[in-house]
Structure formats: structure tokens, C-alpha cells
C-alpha atoms as a PDB file:
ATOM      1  CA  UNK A   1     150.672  72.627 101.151  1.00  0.00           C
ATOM      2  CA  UNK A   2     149.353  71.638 104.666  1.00  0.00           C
ATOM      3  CA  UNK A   3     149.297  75.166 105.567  1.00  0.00           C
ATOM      4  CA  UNK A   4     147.084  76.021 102.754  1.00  0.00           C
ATOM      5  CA  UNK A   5     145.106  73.504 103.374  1.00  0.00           C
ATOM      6  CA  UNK A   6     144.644  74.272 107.482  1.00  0.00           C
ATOM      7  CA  UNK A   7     144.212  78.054 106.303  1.00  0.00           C
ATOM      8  CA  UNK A   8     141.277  77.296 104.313  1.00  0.00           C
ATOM      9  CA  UNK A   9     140.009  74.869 106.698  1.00  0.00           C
ATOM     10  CA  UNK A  10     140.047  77.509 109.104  1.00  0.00           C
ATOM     11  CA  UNK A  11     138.271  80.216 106.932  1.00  0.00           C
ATOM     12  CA  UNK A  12     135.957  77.945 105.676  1.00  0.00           C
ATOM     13  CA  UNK A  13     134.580  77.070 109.515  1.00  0.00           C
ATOM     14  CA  UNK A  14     134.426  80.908 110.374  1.00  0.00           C
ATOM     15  CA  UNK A  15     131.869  81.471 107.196  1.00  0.00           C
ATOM     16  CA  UNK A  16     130.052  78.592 107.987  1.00  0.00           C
ATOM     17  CA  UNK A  17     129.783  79.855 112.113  1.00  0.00           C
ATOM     18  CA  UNK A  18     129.085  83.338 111.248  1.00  0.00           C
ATOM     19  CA  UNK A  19     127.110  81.760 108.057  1.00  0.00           C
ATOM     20  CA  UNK A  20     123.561  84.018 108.462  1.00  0.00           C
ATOM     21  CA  UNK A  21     125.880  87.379 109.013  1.00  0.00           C
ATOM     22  CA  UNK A  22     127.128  86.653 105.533  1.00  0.00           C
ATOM     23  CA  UNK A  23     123.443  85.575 103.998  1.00  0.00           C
ATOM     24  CA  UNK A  24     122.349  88.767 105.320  1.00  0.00           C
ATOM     25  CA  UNK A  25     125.094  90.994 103.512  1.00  0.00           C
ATOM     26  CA  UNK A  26     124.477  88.304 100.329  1.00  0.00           C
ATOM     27  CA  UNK A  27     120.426  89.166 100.576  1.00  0.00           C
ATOM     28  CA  UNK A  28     121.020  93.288 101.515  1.00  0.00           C
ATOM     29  CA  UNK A  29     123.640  93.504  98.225  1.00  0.00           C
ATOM     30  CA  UNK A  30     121.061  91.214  96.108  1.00  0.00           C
ATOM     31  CA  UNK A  31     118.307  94.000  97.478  1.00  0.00           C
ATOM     32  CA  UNK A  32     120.537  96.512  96.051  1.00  0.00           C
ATOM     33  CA  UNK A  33     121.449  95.103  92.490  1.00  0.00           C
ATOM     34  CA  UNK A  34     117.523  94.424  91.856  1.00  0.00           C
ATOM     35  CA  UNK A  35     116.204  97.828  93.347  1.00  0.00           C
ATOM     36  CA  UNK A  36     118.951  99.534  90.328  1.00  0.00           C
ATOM     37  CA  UNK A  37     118.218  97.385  87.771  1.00  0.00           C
ATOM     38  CA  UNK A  38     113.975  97.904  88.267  1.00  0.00           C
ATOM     39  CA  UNK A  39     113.980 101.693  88.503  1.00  0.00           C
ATOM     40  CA  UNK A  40     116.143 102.157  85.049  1.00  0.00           C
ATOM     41  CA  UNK A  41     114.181  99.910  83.516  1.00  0.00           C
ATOM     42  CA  UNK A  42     110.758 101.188  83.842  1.00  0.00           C
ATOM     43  CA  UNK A  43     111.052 104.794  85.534  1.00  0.00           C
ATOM     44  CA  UNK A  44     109.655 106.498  82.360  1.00  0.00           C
ATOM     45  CA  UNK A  45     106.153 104.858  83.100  1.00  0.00           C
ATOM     46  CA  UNK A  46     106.299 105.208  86.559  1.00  0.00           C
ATOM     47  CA  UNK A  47     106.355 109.393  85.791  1.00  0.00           C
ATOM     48  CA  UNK A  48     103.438 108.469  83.879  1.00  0.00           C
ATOM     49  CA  UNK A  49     101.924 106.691  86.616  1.00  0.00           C
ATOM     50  CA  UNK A  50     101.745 109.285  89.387  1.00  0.00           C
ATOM     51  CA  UNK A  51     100.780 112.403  87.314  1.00  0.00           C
ATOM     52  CA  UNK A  52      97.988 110.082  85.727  1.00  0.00           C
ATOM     53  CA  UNK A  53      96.638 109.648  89.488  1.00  0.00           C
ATOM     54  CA  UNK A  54      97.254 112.941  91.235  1.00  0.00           C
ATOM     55  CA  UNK A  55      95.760 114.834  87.606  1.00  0.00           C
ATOM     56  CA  UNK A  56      93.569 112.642  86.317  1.00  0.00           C
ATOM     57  CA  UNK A  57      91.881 116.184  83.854  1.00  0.00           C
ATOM     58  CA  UNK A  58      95.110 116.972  82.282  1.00  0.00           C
ATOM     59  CA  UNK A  59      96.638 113.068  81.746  1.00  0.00           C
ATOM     60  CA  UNK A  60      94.021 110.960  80.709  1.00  0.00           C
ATOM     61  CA  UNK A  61      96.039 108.276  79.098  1.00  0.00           C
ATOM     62  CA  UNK A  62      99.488 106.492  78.786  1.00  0.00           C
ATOM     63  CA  UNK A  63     100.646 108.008  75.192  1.00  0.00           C
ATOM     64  CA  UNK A  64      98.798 111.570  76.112  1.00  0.00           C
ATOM     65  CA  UNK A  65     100.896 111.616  79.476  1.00  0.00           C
ATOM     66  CA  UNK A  66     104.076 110.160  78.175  1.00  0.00           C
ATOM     67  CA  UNK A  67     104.189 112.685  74.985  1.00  0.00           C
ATOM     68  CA  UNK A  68     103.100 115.210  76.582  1.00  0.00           C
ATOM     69  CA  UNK A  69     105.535 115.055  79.492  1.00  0.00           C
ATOM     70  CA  UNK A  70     108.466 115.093  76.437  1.00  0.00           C
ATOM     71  CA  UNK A  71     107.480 117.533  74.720  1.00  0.00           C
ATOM     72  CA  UNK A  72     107.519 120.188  78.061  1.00  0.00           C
ATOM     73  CA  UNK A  73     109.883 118.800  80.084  1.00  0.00           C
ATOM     74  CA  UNK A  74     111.862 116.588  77.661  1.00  0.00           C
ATOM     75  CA  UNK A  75     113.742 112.849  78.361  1.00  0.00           C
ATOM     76  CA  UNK A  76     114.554 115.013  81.699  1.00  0.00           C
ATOM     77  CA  UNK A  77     110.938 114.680  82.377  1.00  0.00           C
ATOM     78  CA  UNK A  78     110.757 111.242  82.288  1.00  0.00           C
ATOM     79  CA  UNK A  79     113.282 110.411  84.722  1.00  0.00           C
ATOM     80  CA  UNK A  80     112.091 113.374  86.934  1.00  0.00           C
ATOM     81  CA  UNK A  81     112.570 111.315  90.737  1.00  0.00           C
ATOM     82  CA  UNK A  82     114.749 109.024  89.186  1.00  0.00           C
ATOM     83  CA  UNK A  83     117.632 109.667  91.678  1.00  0.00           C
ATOM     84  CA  UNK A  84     115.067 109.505  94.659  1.00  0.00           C
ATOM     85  CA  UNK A  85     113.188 106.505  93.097  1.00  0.00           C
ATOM     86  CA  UNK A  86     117.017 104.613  93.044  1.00  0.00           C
ATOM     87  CA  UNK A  87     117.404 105.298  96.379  1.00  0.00           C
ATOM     88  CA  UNK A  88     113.380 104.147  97.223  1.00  0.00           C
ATOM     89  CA  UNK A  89     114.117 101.164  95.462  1.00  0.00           C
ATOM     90  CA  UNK A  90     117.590 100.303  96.724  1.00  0.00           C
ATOM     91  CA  UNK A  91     116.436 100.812 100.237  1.00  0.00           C
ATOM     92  CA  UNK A  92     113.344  98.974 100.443  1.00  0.00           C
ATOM     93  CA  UNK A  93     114.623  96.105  98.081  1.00  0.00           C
ATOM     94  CA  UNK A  94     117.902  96.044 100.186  1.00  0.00           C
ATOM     95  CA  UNK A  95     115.577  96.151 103.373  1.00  0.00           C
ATOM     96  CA  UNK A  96     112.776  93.719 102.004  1.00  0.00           C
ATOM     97  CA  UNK A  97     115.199  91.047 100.475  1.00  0.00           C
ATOM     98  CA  UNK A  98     116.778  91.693 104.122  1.00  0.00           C
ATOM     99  CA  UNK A  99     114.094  90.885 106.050  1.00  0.00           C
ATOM    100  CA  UNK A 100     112.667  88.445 103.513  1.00  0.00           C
ATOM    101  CA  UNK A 101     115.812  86.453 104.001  1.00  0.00           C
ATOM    102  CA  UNK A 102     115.223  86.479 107.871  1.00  0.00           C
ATOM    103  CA  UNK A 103     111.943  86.130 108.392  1.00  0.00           C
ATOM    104  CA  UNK A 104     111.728  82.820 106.070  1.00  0.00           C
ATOM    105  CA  UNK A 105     114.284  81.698 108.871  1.00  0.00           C
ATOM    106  CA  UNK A 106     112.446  82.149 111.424  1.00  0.00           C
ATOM    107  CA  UNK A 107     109.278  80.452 109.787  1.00  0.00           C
ATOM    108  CA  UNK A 108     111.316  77.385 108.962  1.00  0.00           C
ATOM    109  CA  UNK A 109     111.675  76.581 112.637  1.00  0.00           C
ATOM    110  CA  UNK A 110     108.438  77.518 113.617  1.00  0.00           C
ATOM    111  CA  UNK A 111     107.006  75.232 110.610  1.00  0.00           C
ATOM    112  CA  UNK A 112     109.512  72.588 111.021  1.00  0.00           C
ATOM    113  CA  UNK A 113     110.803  73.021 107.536  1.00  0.00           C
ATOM    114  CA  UNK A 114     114.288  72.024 106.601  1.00  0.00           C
ATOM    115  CA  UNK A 115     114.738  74.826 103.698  1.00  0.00           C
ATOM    116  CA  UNK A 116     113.476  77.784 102.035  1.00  0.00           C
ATOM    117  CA  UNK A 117     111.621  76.093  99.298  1.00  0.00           C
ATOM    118  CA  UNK A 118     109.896  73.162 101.531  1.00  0.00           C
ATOM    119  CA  UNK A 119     108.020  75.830 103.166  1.00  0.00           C
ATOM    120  CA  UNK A 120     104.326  76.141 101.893  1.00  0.00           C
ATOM    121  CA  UNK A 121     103.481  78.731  99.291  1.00  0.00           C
ATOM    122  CA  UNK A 122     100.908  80.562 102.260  1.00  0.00           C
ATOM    123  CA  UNK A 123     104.047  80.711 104.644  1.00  0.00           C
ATOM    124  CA  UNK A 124     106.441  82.203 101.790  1.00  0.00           C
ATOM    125  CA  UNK A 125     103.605  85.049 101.368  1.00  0.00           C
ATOM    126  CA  UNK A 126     103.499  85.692 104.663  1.00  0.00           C
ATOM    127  CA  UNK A 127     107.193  85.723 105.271  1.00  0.00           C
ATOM    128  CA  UNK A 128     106.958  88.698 102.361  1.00  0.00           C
ATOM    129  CA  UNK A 129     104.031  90.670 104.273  1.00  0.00           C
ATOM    130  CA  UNK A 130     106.129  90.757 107.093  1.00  0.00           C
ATOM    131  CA  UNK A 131     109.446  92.022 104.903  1.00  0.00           C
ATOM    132  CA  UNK A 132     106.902  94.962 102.998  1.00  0.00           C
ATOM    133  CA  UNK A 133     105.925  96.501 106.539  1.00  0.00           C
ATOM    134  CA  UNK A 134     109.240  96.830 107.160  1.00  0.00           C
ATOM    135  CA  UNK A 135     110.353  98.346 104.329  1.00  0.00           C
ATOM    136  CA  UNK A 136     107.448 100.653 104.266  1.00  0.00           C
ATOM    137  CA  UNK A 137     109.889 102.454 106.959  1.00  0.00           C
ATOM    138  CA  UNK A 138     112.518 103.554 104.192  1.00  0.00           C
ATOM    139  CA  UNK A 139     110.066 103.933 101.243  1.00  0.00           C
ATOM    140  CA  UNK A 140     108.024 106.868 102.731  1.00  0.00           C
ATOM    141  CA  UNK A 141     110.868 109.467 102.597  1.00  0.00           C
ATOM    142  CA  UNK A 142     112.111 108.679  99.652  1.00  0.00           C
ATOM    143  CA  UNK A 143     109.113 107.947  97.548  1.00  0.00           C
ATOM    144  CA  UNK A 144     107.651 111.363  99.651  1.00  0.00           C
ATOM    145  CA  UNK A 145     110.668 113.535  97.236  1.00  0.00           C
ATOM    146  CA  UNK A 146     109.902 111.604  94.469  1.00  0.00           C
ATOM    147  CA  UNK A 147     106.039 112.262  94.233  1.00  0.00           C
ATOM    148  CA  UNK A 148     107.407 115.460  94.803  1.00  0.00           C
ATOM    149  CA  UNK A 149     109.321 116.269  92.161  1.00  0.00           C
ATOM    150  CA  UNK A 150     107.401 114.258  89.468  1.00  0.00           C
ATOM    151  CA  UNK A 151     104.536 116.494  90.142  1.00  0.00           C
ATOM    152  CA  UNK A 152     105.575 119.602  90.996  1.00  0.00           C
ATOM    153  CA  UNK A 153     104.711 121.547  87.390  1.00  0.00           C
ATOM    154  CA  UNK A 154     101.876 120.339  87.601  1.00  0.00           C
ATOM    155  CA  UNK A 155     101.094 122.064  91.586  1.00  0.00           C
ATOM    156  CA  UNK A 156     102.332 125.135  91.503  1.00  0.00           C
ATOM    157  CA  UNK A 157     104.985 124.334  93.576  1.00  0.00           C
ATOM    158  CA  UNK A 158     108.019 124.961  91.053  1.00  0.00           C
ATOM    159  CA  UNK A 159     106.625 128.688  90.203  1.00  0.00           C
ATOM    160  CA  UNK A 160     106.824 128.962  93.775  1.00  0.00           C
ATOM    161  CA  UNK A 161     110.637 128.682  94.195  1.00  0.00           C
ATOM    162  CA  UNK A 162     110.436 125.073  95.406  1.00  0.00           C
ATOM    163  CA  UNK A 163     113.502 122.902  94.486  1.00  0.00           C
ATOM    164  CA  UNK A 164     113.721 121.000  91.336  1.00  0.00           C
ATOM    165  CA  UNK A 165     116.255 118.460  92.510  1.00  0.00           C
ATOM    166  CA  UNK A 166     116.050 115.511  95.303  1.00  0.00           C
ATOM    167  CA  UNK A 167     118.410 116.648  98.014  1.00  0.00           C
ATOM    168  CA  UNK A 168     117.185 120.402  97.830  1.00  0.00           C
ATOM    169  CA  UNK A 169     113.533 119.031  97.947  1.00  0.00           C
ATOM    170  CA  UNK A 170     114.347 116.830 101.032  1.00  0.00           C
ATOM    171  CA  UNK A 171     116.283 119.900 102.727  1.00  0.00           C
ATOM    172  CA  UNK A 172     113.357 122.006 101.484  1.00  0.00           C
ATOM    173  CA  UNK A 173     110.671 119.408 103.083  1.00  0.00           C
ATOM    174  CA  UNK A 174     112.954 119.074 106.397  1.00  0.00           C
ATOM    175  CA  UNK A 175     113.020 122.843 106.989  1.00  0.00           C
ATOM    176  CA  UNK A 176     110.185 124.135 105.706  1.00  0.00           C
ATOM    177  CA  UNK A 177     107.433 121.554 106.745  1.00  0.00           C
ATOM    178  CA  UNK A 178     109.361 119.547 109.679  1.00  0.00           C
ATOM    179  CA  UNK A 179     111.803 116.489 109.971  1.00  0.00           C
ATOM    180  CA  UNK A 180     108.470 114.635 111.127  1.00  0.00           C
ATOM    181  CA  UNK A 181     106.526 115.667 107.526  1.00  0.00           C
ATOM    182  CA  UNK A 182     109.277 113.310 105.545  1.00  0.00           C
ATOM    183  CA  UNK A 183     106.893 109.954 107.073  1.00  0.00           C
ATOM    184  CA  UNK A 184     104.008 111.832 105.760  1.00  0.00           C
ATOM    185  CA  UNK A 185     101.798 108.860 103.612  1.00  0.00           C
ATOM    186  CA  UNK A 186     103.622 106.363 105.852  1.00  0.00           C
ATOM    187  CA  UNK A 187     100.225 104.696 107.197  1.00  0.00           C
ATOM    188  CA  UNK A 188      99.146 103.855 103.210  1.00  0.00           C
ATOM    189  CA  UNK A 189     102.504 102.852 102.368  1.00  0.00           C
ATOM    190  CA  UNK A 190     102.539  99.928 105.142  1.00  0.00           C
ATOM    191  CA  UNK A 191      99.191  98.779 104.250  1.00  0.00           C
ATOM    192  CA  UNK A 192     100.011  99.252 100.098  1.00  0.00           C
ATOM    193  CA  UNK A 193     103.629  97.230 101.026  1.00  0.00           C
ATOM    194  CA  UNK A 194     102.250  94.704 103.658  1.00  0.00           C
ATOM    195  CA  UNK A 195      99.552  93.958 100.964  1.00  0.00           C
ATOM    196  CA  UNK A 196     101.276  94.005  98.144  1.00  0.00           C
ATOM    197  CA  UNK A 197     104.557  91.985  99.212  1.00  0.00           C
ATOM    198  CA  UNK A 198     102.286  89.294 100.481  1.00  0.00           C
ATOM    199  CA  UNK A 199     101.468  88.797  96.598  1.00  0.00           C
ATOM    200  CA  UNK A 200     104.660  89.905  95.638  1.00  0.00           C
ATOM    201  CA  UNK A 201     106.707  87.126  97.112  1.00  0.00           C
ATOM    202  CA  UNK A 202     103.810  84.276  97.073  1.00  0.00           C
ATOM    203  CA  UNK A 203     103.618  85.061  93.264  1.00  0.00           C
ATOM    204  CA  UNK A 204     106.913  85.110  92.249  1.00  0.00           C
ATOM    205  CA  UNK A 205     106.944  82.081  94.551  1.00  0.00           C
ATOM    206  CA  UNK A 206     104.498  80.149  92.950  1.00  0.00           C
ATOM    207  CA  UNK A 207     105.699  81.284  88.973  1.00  0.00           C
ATOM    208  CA  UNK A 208     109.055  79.670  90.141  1.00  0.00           C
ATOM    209  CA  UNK A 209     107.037  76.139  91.438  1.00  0.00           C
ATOM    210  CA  UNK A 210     105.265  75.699  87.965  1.00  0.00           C
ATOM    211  CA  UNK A 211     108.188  76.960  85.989  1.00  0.00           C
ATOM    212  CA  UNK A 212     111.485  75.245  87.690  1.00  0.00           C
ATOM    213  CA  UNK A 213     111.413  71.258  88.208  1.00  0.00           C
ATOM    214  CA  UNK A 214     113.770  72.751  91.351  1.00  0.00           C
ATOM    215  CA  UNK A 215     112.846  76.006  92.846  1.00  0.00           C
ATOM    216  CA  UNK A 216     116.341  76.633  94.121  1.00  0.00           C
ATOM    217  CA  UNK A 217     117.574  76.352  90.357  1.00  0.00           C
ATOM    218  CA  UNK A 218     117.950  79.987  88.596  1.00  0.00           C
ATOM    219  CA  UNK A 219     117.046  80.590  85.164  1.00  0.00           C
ATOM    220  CA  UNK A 220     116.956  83.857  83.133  1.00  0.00           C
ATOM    221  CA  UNK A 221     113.589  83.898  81.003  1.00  0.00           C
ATOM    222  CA  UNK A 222     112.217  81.591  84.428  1.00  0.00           C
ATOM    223  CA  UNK A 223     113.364  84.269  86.836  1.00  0.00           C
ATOM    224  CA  UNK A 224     112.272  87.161  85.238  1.00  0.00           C
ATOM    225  CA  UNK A 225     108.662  85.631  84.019  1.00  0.00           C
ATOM    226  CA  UNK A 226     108.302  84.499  87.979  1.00  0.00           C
ATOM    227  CA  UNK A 227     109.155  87.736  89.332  1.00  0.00           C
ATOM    228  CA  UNK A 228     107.219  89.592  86.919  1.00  0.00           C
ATOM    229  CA  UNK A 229     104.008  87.514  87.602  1.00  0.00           C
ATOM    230  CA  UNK A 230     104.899  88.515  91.204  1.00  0.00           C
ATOM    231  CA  UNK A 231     105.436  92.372  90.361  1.00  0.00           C
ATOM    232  CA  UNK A 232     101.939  92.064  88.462  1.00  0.00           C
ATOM    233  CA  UNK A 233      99.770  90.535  91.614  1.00  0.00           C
ATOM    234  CA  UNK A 234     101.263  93.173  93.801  1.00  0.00           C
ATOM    235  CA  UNK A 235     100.414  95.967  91.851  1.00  0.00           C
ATOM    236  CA  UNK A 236      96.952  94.518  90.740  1.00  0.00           C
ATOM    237  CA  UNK A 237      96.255  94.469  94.049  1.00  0.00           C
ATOM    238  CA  UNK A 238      97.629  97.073  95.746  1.00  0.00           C
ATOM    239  CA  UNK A 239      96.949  99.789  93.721  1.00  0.00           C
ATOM    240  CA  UNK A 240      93.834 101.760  95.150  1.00  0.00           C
ATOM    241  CA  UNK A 241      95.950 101.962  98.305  1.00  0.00           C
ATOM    242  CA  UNK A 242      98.957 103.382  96.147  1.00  0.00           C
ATOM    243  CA  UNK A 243      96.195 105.932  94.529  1.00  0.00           C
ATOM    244  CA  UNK A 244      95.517 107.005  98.107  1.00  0.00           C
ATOM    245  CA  UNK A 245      99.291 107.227  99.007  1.00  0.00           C
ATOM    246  CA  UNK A 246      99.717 109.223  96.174  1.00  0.00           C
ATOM    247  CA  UNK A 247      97.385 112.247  97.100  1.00  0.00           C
ATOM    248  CA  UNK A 248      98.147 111.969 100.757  1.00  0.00           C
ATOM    249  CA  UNK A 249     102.278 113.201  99.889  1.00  0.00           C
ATOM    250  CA  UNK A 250     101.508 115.467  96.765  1.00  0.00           C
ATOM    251  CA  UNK A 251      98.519 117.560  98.534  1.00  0.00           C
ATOM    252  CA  UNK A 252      97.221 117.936 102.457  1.00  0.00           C
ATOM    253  CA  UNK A 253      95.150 115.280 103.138  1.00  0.00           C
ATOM    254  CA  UNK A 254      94.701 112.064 105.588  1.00  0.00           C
ATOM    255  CA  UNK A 255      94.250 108.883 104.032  1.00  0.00           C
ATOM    256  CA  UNK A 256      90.440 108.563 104.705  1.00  0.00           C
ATOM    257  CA  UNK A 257      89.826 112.311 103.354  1.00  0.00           C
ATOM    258  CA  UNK A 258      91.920 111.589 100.438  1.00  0.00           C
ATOM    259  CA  UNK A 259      90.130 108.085  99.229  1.00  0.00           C
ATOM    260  CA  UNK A 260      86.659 110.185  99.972  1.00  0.00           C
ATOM    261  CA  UNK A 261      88.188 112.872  97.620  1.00  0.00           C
ATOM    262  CA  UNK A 262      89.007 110.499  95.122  1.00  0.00           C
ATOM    263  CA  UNK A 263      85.966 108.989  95.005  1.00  0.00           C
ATOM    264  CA  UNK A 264      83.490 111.870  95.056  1.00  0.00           C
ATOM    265  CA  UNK A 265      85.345 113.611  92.497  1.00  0.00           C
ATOM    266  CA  UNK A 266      85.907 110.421  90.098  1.00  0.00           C
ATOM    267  CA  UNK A 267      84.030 107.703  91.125  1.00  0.00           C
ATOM    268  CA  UNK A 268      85.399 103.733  92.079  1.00  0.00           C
ATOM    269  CA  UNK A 269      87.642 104.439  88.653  1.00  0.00           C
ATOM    270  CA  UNK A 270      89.333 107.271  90.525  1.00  0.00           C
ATOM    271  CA  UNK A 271      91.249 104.776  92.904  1.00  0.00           C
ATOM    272  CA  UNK A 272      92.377 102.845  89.330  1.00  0.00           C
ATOM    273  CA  UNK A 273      93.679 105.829  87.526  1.00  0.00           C
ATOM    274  CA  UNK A 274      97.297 105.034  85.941  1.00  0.00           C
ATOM    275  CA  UNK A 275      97.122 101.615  86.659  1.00  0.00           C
ATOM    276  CA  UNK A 276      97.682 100.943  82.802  1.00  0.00           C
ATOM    277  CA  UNK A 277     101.278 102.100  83.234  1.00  0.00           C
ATOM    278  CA  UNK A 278     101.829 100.310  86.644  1.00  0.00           C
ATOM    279  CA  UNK A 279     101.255  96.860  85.291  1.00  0.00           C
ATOM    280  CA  UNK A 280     102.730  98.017  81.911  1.00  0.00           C
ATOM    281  CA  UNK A 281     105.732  98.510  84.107  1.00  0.00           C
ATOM    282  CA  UNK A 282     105.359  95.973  86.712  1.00  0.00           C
ATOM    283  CA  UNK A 283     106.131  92.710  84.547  1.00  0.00           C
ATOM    284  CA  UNK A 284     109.383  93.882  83.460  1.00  0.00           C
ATOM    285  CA  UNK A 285     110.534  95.958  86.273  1.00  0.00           C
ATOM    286  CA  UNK A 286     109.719  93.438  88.778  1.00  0.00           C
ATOM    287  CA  UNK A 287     111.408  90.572  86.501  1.00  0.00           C
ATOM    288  CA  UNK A 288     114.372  92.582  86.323  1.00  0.00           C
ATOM    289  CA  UNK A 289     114.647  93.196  90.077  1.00  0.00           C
ATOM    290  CA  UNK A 290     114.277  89.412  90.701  1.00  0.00           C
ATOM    291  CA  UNK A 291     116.728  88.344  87.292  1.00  0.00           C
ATOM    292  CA  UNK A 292     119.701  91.180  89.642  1.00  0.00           C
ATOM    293  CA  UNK A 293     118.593  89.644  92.658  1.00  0.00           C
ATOM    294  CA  UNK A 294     118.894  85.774  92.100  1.00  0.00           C
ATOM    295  CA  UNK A 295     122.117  85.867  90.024  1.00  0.00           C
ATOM    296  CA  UNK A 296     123.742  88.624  93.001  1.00  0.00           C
ATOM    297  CA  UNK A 297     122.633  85.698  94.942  1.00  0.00           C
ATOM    298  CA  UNK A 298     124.003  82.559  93.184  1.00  0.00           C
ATOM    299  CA  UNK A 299     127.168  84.622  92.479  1.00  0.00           C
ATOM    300  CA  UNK A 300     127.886  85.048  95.812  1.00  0.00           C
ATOM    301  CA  UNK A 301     126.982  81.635  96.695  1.00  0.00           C
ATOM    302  CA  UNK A 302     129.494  80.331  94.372  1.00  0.00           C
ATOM    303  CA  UNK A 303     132.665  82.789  95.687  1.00  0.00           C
ATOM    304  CA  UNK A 304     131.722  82.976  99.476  1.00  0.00           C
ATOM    305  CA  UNK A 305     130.124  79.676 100.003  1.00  0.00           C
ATOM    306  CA  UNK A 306     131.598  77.797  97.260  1.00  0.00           C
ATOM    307  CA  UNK A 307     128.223  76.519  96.171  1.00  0.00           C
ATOM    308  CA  UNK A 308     128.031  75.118  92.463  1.00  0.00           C
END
């Protein structure tokens, strides 16, 4: 009986020395449960959202594009750069709830803040700005194949022999264009993530102050309200950057040539085409990926840290 006890003594002290190793595996596995559980759960309308902003003329609207992409391409359609989108979302959730994790660290000392929820709503924001730039860094390849393939009927590039599947299209994009052509979009995709995480975090932040007497508490229907209020704000206000991403990876542009494109040809509405199925699929996607996330978290808590 003494031995037990010593053993788990002993264990216990090497968790709570080696304590932030552990939070970061806890935050990088939450990152990885809440990037699956968003793109399944809303991947339909994001097809809908990039073919409504790189062609506008053929997919005017949410039902037109969503039909019409089932009827050619059927329920295969829908999920076209689903595989790459997983990975997109895996890796910058895994990376963002990473750095997220790490950077709110760092703030508490420099703000003289005991704990992760005494920190001021601004600060929280800020600590998600600073995890969005850095996961900018993993999203660009990824999201590159995925704009790719969801548009690729629609460019000409299928006829042309191009490869209808994600690893092809990377191999295809590595050989044919240059290992250095897989970052192409990257400068819109750290100004779209550092902008939008800032809102991202701060709003899922603040849902959780006015919905939870205790913002460490976790609630279902709380969680997932909070982070879709979060998802929401980030896409409302990133989204003429994401326009300009968009048409950057699917055609040859730069990001200044591309938002003058978009707005000679359509106008200030151009940079706020598809946005219907972005929000439509922001609120739950986003309250999904926070509902994975929090309950990876308080799982782990409760088997690793023994936290109840």
C-alpha cells in the first residue's frame, strides 16, 4: 500500500514539473478533435462558399450553387477538398489552440494575471491574433489544394489532365509549379487569420463571460453558442481578405491585383460574394470546433491532471 502510494506520489510530481509539456499535447490533441468535428459539419457550404467567390456569373446564390453542384458532381461534389480541408483544419486548429495555449502564458506574466480567465477580454484577443499568424503557416498549403480542387471544373484545369484528388494535386502543384508555389496566398492568409482570430478568440471569449457565472466551467449549448458567436465575428470580419485569398490560389494574381480585379469587375459587393454560406456555416462549425475542443480539454484534465 505504501508503495502505491510513493508510486503515485512520484508520478504525480513529474506531471506537475513537466506540467506545460503536457498542456501543450492536451491543447495540440484539443486542436485536433475541434478542427474534425468543424470540417464534417459544415464542408458542404464551404464548397459553396469558394465557387460563389472565384465565379460569381455562374453561382449567384446558396440553393443555385448547392443544387447545382449535386446535380453535376453529386454528394462527391460537396465534399470536394474535404480530405485537404481536414487536414487545413486539424493543422491550424492543432497549431492555433497550440499557440493560443502558450501565448495566454506568456501574457499572464507580462499582465500580472494569476489565470487564463482573469486576463482582460483585449489581452485574450490579442493572445488569439498572435496564435492565427502562426497558423497562417500550415493553412496556406493545405487550403492552396483545397481551393484547388473545389474549383477546378469550373477552370479548366480538370479537362486539362490536372489531378482530381489531394495528394496528386499537391504532387502535381510541387512539380509542376515549384515546392515554393504551395505558400502561394500566404500574405492574405496571415492578415485574414491574424484578423480574424483576434475576433475569433475575444468573441468566443466574451459569449463565455455573459453566458457562464465561471468561465472555466464547460457547458454544451454554452460552448457551442460562445464559439459560434466567435466563428461569426471572425468571418464577418475577415471575409473581404478571404475573397482576396481566394483568387490569389485559384488564378495568377498578387493580392493587390486581385482585390483591384474584384472590384472593377463587381464592385465593393465583389469582396462579399459567398459570405451567406460562410456565416451560414460559421455558427455551427465554429461551435462544434470549440464543443470538441473544451470537452478534449476537460477530459484530459480529469485523467492526466486529476481535475474534477
Amino acid at each position: 500500500h505504501y508503495f502505491i502510494q510513493s508510486n503515485l506520489r512520484s508520478k504525480i510530481m513529474v506531471i506537475n514539473e513537466n506540467r506545460w509539456i503536457f498542456e501543450s499535447f492536451r491543447d495540440t490533441l484539443a486542436g485536433i478533435n475541434g478542427g474534425i468535428a468543424a470540417v464534417y459539419t459544415t464542408q458542404p457550404l464551404d464548397t459553396t462558399k469558394v465557387k460563389m467567390q472565384t465565379f460569381p456569373n455562374q453561382y449567384s446564390s446558396v440553393i443555385r450553387t448547392l443544387s447545382t453542384v449535386f446535380k453535376q458532381e453529386g454528394i462527391r461534389g460537396l465534399y470536394a477538398g474535404s480530405i485537404p480541408a481536414v487536414l487545413a483544419n486539424v493543422g491550424e486548429s492543432a497549431v492555433a489552440f497550440l499557440a493560443y495555449g502558450r501565448i495566454s502564458e506568456v501574457m499572464q506574466k507580462l499582465t500580472n494575471c494569476k489565470s487564463h480567465d482573469q486576463m482582460s477580454l483585449l489581452s485574450q484577443a490579442f493572445c488569439g491574433a498572435f496564435s492565427g499568424s502562426c497558423a497562417s503557416f500550415i493553412l496556406t498549403p493545405t487550403e492552396l489544394v483545397k481551393c484547388r480542387l473545389q474549383t477546378q471544373y469550373l477552370s479548366g484545369r480538370a479537362a486539362a489532365g490536372v489531378p482530381t484528388s489531394p495528394f496528386p494535386m499537391f504532387v502535381y502543384i510541387v512539380t509542376k509549379e515549384g515546392p515554393l508555389q504551395l505558400m502561394k496566398g500566404w500574405t492574405p492568409t496571415l492578415l485574414r487569420e491574424t484578423w480574424g482570430y483576434f475576433y475569433f478568440f475575444g468573441g468566443y471569449e466574451a459569449g463565455k463571460r455573459v453566458l457562464l457565472s465561471d468561465p472555466s466551467e464547460v457547458s454544451l449549448w454554452k460552448t457551442a453558442i460562445s464559439g459560434g458567436i466567435g466563428g461569426t465575428l471572425c468571418w464577418g470580419f475577415s471575409y473581404p481578405i478571404d475573397v482576396v485569398k481566394s483568387h490569389v490560389q485559384v488564378g495568377n494574381h498578387t493580392p493587390i491585383k486581385a482585390a483591384k480585379e474584384i472590384y472593377s469587375q463587381y464592385g465593393i459587393k465583389g469582396f462579399f460574394r459567398g459570405i451567406t454560406p460562410c456565416l451560414l456555416r460559421a455558427f455551427p462549425g465554429c461551435g462544434a470546433l470549440f464543443v470538441a475542443v473544451d470537452y478534449t480539454k476537460l477530459a484530459f484534465n480529469r485523467v492526466v491532471f486529476k481535475e474534477y
